[in-house]
PDB file of N, CA and C in Angstrom:
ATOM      1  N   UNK A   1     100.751 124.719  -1.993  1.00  0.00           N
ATOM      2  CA  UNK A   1     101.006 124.968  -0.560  1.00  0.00           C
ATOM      3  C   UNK A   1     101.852 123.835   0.009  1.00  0.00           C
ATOM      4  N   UNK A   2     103.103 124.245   0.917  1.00  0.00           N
ATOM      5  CA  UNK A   2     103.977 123.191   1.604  1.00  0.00           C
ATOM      6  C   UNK A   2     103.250 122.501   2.494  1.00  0.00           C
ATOM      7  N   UNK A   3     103.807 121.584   3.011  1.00  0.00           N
ATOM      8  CA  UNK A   3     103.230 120.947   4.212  1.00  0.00           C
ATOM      9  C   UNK A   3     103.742 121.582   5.896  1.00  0.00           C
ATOM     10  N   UNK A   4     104.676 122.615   5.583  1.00  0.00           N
ATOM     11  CA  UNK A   4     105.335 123.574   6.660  1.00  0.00           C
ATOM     12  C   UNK A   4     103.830 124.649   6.518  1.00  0.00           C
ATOM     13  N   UNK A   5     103.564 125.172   5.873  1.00  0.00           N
ATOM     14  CA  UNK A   5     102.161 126.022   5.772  1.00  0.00           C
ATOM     15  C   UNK A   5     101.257 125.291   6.457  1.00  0.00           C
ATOM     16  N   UNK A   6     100.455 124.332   5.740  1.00  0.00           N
ATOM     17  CA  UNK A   6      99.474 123.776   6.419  1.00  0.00           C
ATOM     18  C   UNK A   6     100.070 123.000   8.102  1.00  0.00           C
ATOM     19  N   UNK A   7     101.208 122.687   8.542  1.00  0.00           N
ATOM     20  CA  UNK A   7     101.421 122.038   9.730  1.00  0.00           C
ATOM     21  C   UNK A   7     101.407 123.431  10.554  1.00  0.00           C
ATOM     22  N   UNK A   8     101.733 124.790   9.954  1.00  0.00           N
ATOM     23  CA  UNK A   8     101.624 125.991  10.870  1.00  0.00           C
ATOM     24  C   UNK A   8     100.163 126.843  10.957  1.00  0.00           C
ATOM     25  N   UNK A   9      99.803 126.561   9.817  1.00  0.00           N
ATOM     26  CA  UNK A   9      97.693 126.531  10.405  1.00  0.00           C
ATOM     27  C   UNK A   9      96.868 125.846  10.911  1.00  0.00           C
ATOM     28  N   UNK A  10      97.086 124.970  10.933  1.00  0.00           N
ATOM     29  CA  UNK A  10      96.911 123.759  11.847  1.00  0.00           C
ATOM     30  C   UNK A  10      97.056 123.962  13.206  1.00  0.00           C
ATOM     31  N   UNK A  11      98.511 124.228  13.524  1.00  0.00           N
ATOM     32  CA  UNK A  11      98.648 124.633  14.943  1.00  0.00           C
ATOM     33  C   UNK A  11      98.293 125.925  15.531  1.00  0.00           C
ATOM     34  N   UNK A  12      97.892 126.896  14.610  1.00  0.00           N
ATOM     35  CA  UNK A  12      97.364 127.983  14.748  1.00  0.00           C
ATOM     36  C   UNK A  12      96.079 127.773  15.186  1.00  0.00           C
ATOM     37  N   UNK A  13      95.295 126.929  14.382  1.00  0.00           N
ATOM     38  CA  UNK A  13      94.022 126.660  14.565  1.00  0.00           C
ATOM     39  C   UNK A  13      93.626 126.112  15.694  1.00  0.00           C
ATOM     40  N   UNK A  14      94.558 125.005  16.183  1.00  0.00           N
ATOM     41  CA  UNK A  14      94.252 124.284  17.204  1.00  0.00           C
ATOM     42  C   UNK A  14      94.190 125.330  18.618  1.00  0.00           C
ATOM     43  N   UNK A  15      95.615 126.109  18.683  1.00  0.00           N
ATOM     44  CA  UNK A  15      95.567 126.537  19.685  1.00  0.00           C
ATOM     45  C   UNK A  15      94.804 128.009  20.242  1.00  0.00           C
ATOM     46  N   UNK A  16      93.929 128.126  18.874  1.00  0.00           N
ATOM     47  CA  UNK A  16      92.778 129.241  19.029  1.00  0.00           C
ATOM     48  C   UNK A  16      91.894 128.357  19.928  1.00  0.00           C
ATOM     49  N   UNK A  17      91.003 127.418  19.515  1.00  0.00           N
ATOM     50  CA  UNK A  17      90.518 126.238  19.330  1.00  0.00           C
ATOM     51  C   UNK A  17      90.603 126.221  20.999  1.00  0.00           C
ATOM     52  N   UNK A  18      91.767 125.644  21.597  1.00  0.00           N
ATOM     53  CA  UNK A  18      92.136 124.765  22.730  1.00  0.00           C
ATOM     54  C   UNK A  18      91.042 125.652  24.122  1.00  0.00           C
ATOM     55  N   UNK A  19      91.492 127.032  24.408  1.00  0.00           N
ATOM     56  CA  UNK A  19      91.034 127.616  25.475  1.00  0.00           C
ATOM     57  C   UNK A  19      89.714 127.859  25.545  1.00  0.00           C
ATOM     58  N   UNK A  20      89.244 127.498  24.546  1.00  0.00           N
ATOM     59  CA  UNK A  20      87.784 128.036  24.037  1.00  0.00           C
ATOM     60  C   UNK A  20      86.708 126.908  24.363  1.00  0.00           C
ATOM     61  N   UNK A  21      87.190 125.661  23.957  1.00  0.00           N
ATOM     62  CA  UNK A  21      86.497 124.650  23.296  1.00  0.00           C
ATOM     63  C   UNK A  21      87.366 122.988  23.653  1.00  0.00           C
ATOM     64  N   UNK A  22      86.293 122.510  24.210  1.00  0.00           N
ATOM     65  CA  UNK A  22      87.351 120.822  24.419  1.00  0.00           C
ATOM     66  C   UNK A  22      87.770 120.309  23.245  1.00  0.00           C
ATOM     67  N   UNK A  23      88.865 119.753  23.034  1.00  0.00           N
ATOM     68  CA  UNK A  23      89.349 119.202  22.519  1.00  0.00           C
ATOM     69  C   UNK A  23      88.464 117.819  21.051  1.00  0.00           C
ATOM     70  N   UNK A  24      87.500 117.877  21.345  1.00  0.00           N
ATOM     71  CA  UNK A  24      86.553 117.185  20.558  1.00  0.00           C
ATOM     72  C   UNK A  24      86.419 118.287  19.731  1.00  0.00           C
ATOM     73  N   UNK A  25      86.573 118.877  19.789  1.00  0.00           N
ATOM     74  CA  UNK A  25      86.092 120.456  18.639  1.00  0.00           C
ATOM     75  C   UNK A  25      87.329 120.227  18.021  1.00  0.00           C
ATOM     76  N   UNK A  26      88.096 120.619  18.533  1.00  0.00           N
ATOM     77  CA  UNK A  26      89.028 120.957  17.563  1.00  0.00           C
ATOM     78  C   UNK A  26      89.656 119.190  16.521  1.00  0.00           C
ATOM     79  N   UNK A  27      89.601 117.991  17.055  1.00  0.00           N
ATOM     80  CA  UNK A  27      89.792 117.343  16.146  1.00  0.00           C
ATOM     81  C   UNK A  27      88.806 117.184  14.764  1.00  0.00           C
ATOM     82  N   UNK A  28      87.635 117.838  15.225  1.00  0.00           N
ATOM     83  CA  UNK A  28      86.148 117.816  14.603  1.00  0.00           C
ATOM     84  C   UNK A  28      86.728 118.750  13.500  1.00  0.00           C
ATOM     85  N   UNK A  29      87.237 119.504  13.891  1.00  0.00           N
ATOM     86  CA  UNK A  29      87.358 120.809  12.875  1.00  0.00           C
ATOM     87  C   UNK A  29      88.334 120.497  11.804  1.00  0.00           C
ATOM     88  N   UNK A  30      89.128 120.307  12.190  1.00  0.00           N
ATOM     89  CA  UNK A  30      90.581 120.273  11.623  1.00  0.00           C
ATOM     90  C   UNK A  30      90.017 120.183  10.318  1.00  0.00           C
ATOM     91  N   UNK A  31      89.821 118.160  10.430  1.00  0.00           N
ATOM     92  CA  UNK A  31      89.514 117.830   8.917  1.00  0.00           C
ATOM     93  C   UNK A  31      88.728 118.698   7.501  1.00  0.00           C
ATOM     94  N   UNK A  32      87.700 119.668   8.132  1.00  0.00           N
ATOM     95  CA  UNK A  32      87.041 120.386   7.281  1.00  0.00           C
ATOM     96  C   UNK A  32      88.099 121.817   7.016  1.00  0.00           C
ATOM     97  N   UNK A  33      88.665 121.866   7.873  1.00  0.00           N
ATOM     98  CA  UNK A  33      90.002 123.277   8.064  1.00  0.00           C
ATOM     99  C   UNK A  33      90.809 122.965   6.413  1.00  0.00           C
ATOM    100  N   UNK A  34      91.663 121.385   6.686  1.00  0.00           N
ATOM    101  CA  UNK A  34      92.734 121.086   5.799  1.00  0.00           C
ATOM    102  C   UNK A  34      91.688 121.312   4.290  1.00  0.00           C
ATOM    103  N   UNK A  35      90.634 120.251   4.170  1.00  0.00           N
ATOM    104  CA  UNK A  35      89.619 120.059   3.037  1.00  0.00           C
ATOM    105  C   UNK A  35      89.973 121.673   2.481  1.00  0.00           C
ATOM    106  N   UNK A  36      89.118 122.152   3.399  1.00  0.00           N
ATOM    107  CA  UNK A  36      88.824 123.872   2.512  1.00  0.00           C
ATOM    108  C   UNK A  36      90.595 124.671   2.105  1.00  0.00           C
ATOM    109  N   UNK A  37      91.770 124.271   2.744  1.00  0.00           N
ATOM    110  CA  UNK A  37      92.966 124.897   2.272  1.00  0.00           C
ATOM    111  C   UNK A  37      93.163 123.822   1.187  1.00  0.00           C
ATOM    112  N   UNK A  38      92.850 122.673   0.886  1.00  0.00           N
ATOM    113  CA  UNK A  38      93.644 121.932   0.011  1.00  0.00           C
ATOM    114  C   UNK A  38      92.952 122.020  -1.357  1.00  0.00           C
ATOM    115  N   UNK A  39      91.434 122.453  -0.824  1.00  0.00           N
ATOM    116  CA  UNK A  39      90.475 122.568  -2.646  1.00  0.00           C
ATOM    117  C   UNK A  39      91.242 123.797  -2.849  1.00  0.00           C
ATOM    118  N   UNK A  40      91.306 125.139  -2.086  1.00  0.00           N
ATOM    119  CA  UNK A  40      91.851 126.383  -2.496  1.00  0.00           C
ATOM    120  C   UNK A  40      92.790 126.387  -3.247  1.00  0.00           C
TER     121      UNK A  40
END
């Protein structure tokens, strides 16, 4: 996987993330987000 992939799920993620949930969530998340695409 590129780093153009993961920088565009990432921002996908975040901005699900944003309206929902403060911003403490979503830095919370991320890290376990990238983990689980990078073992895949």
């Amino acid at each position: 996987m590129d780093s153009t992939a993961v920088t565009d799920i990432s921002r996908q993620l975040m901005s699900l993330e944003r309206p929902r949930k403060p911003k403490m969530l979503v830095v919370d998340d991320e890290p376990d987000n990238l983990d689980l695409l990078y073992r895949t």
